[in-house]
PDB file of N, CA and C in Angstrom:
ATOM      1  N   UNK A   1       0.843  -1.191   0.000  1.00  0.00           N
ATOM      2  CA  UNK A   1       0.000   0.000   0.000  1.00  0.00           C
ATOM      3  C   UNK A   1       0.886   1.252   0.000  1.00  0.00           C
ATOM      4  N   UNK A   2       0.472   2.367  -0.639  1.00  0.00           N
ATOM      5  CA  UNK A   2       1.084   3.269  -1.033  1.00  0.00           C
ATOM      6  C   UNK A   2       0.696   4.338  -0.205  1.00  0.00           C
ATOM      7  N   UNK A   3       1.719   5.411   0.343  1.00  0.00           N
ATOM      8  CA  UNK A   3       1.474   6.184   1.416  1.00  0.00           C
ATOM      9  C   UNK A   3       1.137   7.410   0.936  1.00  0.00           C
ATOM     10  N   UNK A   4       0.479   8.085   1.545  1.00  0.00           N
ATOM     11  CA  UNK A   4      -0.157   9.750   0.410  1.00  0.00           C
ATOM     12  C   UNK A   4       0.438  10.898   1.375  1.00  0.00           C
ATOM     13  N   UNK A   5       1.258  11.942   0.633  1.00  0.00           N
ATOM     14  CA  UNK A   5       1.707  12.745   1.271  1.00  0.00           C
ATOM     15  C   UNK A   5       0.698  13.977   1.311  1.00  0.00           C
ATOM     16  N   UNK A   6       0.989  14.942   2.549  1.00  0.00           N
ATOM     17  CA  UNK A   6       0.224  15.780   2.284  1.00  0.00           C
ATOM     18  C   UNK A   6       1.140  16.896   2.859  1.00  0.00           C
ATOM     19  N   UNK A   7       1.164  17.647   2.346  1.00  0.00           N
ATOM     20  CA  UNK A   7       2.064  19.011   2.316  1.00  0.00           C
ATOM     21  C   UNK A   7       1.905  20.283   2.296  1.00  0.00           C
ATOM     22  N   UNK A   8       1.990  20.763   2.946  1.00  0.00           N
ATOM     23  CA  UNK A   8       1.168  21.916   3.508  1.00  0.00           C
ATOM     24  C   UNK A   8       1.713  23.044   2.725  1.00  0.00           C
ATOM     25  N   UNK A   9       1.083  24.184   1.721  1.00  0.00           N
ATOM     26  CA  UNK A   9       1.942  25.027   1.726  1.00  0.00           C
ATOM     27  C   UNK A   9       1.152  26.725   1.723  1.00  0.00           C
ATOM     28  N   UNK A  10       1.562  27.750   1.915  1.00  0.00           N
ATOM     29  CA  UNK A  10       1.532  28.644   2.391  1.00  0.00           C
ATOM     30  C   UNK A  10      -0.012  29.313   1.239  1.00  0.00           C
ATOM     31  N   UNK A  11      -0.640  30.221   1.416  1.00  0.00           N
ATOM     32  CA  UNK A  11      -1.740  31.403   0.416  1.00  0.00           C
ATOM     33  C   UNK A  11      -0.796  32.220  -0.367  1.00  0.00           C
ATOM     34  N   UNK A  12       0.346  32.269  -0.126  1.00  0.00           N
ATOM     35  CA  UNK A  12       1.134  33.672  -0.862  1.00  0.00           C
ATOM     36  C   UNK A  12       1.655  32.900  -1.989  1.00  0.00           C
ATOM     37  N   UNK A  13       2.141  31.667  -1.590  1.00  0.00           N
ATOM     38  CA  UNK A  13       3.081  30.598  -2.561  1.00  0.00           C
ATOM     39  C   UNK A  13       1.565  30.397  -3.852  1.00  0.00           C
ATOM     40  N   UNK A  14       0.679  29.901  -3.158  1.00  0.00           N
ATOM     41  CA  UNK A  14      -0.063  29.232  -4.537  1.00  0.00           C
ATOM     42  C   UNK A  14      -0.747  30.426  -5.054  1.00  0.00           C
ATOM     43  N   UNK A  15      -1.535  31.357  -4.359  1.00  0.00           N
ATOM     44  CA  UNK A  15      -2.299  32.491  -5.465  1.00  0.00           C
ATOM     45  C   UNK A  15      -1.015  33.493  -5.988  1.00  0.00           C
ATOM     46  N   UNK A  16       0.035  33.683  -5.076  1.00  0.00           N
ATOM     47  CA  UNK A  16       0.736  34.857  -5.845  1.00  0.00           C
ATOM     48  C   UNK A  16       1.832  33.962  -6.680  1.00  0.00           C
ATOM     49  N   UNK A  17       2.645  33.422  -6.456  1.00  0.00           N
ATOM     50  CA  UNK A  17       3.970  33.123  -6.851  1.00  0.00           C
ATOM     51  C   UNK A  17       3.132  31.963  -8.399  1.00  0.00           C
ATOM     52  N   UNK A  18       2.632  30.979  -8.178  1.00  0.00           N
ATOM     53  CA  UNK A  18       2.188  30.353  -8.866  1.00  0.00           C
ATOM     54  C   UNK A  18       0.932  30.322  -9.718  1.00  0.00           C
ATOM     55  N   UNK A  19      -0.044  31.441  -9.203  1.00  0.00           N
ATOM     56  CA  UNK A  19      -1.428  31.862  -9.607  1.00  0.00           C
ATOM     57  C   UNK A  19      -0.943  32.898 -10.851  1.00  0.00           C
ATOM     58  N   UNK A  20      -0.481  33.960 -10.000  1.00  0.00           N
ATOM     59  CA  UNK A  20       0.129  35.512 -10.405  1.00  0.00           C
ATOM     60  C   UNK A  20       1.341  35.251 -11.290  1.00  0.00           C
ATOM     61  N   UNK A  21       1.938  35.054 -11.038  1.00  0.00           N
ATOM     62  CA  UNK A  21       3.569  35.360 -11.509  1.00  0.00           C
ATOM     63  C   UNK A  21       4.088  34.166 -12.265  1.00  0.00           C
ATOM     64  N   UNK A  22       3.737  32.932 -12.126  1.00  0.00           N
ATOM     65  CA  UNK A  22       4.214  31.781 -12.954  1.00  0.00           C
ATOM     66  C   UNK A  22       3.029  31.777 -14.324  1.00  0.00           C
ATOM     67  N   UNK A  23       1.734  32.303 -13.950  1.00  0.00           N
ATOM     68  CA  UNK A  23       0.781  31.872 -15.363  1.00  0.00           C
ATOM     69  C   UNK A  23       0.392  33.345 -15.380  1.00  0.00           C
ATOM     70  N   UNK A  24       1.016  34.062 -15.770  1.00  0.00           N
ATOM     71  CA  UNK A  24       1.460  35.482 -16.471  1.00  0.00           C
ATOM     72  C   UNK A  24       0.374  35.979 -17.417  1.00  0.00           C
ATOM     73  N   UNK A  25      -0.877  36.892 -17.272  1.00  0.00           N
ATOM     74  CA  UNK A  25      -1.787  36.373 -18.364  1.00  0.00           C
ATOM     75  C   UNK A  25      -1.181  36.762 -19.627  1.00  0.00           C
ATOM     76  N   UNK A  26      -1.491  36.697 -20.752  1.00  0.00           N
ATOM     77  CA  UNK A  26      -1.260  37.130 -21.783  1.00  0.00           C
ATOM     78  C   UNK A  26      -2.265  37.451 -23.118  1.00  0.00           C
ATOM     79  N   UNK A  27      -2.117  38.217 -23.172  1.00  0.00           N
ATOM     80  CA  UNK A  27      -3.793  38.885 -24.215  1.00  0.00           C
ATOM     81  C   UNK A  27      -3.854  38.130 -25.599  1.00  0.00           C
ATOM     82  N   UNK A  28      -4.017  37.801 -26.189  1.00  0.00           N
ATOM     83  CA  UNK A  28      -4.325  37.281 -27.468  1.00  0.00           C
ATOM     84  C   UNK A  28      -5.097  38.257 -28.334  1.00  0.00           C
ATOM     85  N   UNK A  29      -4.983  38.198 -30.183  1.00  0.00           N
ATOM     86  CA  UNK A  29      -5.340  39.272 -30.641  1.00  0.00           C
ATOM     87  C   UNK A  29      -6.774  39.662 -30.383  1.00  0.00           C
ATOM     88  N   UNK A  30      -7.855  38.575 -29.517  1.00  0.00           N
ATOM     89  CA  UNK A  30      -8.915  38.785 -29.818  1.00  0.00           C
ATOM     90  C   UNK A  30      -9.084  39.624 -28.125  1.00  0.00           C
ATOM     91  N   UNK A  31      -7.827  39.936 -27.546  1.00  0.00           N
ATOM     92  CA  UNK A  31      -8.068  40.831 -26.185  1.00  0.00           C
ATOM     93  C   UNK A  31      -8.605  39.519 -24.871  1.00  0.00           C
ATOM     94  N   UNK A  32      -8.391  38.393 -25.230  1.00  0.00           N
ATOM     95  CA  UNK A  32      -9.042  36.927 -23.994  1.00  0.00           C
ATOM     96  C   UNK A  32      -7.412  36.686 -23.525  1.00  0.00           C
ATOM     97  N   UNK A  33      -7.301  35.958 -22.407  1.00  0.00           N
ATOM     98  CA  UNK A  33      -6.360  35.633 -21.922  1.00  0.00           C
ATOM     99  C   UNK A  33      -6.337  33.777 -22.372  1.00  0.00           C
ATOM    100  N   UNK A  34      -4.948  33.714 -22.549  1.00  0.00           N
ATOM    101  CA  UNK A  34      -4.782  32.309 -23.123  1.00  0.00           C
ATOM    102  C   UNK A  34      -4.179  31.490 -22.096  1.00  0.00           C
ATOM    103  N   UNK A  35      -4.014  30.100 -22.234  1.00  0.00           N
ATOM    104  CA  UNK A  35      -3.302  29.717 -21.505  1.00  0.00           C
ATOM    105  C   UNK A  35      -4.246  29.832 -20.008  1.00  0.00           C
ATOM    106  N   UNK A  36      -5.675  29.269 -20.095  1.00  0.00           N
ATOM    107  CA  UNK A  36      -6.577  29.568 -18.613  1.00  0.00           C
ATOM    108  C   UNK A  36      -7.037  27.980 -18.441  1.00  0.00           C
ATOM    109  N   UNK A  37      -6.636  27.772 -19.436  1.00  0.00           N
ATOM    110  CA  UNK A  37      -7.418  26.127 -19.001  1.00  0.00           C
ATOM    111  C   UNK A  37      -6.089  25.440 -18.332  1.00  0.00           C
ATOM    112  N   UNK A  38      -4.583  25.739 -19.085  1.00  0.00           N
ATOM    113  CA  UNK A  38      -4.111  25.180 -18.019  1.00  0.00           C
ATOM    114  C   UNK A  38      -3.259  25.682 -16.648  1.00  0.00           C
ATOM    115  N   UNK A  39      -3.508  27.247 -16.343  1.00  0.00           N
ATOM    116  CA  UNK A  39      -4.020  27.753 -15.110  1.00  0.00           C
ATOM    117  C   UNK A  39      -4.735  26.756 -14.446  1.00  0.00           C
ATOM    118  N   UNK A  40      -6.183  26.768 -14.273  1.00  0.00           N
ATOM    119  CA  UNK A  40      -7.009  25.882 -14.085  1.00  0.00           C
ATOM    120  C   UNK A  40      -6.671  24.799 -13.583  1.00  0.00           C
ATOM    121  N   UNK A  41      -5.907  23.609 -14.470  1.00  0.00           N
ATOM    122  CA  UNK A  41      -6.156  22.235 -14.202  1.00  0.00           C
ATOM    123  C   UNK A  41      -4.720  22.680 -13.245  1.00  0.00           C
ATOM    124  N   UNK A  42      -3.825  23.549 -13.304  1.00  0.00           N
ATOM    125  CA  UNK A  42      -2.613  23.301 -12.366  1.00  0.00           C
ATOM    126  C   UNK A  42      -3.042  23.577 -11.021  1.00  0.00           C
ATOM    127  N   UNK A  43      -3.876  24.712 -10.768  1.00  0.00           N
ATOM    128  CA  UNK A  43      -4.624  25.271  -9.726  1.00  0.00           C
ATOM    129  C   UNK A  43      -5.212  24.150  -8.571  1.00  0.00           C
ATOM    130  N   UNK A  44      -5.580  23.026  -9.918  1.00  0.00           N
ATOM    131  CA  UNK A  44      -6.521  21.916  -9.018  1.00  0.00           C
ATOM    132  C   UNK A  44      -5.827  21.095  -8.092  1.00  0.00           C
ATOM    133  N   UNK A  45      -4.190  20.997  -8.283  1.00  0.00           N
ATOM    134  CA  UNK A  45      -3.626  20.582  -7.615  1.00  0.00           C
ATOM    135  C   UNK A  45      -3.438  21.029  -5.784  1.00  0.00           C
ATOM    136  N   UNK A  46      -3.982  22.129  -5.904  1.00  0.00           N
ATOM    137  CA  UNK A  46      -3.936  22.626  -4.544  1.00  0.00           C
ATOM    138  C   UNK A  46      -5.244  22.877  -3.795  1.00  0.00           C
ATOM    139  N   UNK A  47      -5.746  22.284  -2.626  1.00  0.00           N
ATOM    140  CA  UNK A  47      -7.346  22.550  -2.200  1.00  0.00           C
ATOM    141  C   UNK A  47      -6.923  23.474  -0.644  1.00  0.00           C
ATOM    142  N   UNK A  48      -7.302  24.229  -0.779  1.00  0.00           N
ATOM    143  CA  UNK A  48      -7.835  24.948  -0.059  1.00  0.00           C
ATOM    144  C   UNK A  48      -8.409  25.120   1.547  1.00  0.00           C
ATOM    145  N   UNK A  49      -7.462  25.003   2.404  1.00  0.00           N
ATOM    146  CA  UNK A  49      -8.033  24.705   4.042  1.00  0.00           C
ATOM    147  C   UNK A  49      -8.967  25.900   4.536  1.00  0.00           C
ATOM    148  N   UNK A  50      -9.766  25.335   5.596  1.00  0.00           N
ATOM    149  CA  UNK A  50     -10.561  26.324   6.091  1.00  0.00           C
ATOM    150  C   UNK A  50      -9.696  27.487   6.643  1.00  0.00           C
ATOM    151  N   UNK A  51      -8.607  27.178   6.757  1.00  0.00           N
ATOM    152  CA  UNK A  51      -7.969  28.519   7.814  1.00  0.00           C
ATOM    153  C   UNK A  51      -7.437  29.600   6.311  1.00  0.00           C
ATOM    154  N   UNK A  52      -7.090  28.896   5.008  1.00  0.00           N
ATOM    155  CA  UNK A  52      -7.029  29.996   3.957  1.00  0.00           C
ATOM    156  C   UNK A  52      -5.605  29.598   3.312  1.00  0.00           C
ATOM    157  N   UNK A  53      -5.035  28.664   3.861  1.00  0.00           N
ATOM    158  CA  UNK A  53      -3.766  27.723   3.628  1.00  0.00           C
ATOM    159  C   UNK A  53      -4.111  26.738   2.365  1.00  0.00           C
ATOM    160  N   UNK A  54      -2.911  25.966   1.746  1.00  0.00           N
ATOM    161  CA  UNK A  54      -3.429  25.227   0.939  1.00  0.00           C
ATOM    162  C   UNK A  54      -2.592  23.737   1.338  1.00  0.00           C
ATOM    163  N   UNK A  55      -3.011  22.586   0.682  1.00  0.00           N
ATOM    164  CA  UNK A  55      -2.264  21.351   0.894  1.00  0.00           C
ATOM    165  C   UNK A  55      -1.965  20.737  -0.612  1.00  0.00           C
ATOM    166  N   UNK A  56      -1.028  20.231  -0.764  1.00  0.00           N
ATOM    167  CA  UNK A  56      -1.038  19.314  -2.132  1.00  0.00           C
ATOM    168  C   UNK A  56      -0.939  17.986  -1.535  1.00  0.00           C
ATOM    169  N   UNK A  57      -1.447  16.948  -2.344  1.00  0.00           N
ATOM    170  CA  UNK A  57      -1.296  15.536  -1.949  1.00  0.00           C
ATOM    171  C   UNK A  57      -0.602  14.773  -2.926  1.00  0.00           C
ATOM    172  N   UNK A  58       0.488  14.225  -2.516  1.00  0.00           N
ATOM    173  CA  UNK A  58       1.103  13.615  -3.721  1.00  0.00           C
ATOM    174  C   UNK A  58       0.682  11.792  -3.015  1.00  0.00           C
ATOM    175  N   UNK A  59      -0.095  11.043  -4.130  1.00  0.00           N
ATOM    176  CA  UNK A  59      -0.293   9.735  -4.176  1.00  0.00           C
ATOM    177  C   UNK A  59       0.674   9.056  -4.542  1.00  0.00           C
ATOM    178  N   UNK A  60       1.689   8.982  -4.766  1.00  0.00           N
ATOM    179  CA  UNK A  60       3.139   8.131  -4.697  1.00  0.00           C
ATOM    180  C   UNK A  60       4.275   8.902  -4.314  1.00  0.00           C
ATOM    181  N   UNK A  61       4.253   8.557  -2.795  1.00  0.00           N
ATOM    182  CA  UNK A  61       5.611   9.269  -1.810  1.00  0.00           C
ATOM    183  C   UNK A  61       6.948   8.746  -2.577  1.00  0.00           C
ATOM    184  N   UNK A  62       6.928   7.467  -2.801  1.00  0.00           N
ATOM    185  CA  UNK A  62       8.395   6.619  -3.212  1.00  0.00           C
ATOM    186  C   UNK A  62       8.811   7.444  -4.810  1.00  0.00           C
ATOM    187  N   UNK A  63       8.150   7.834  -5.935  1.00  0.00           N
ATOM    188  CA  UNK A  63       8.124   8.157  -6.897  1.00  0.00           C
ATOM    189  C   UNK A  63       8.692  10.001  -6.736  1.00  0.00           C
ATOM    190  N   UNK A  64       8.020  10.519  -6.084  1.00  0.00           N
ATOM    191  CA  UNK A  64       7.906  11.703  -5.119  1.00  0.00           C
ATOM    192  C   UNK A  64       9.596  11.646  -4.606  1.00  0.00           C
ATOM    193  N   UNK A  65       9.949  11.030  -3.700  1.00  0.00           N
ATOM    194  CA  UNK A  65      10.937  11.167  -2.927  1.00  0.00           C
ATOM    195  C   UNK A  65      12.001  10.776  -4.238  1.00  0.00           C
ATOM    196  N   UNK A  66      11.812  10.341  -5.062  1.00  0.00           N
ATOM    197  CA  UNK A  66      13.153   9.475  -5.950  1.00  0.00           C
ATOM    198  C   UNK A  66      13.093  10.984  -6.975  1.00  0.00           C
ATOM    199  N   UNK A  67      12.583  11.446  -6.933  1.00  0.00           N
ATOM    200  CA  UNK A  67      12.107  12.548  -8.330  1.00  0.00           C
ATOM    201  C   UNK A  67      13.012  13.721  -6.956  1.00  0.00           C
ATOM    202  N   UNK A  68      12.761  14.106  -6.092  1.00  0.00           N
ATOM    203  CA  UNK A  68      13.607  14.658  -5.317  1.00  0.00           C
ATOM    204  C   UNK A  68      14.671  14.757  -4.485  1.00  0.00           C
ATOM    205  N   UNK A  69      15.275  13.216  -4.737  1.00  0.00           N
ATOM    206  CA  UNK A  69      16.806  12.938  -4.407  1.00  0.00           C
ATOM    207  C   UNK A  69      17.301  12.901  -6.206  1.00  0.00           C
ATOM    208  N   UNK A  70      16.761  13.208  -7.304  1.00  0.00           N
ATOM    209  CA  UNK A  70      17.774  13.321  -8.001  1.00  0.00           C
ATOM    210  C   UNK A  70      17.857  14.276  -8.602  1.00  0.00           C
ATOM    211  N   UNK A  71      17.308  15.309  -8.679  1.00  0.00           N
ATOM    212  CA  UNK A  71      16.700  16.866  -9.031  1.00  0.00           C
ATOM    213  C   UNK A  71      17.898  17.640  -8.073  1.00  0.00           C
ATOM    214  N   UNK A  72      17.693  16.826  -6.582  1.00  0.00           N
ATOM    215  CA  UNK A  72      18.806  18.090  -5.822  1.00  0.00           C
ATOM    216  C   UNK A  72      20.542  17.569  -5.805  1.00  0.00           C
ATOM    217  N   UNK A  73      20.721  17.084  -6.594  1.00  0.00           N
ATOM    218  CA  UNK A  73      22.045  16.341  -7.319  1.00  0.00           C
ATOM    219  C   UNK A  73      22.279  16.780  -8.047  1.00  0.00           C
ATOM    220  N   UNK A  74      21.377  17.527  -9.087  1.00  0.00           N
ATOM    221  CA  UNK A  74      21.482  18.314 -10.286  1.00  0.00           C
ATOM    222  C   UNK A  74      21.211  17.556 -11.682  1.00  0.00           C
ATOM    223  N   UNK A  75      20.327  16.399 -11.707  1.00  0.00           N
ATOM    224  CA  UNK A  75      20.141  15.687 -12.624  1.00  0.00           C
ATOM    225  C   UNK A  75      18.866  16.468 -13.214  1.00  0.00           C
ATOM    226  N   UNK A  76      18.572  16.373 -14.488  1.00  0.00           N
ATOM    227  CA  UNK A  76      17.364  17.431 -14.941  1.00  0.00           C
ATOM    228  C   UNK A  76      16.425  16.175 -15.564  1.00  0.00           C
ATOM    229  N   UNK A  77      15.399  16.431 -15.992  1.00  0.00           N
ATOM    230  CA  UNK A  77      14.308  16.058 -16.956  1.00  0.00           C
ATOM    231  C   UNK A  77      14.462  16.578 -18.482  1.00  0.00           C
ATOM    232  N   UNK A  78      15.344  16.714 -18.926  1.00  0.00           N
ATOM    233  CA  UNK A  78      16.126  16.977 -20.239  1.00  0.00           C
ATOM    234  C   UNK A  78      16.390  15.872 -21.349  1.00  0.00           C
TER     235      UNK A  78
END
């Protein structure tokens, strides 16, 4: 059985840094912002606590943890 992480992370991190500043809107000639659907589905990754905090849940810790012992080694997805 597979263990589910849950990870707490801050209101400033997911609406500003990742809401705001990572999905940048950008106008298209018809004046609509592009690039909202996958805003959206990235957004879904994070739910929302009553206190105004958010959590992500990652469903494979082992996959999770191996993807972050080799990333901070300096190995890329390249």
């Amino acid at each position: 059985m597979q263990t589910v992480l849950t990870i707490p992370i801050s209101k400033g991190i997911v609406e500003v840094i990742i809401s705001d500043m990572f999905f940048k809107p950008e106008l298209d000639k018809d004046d609509e912002e592009m690039d909202l659907i996958t805003k959206t589905n990235t957004l879904k990754l994070f739910h929302q606590q009553d206190d105004g905090s958010y959590v992500a849940k990652v469903s494979n810790a082992i996959l999770y943890n191996l993807t972050l012992q080799h990333t901070s080694v300096g190995l890329s997805f390249r």
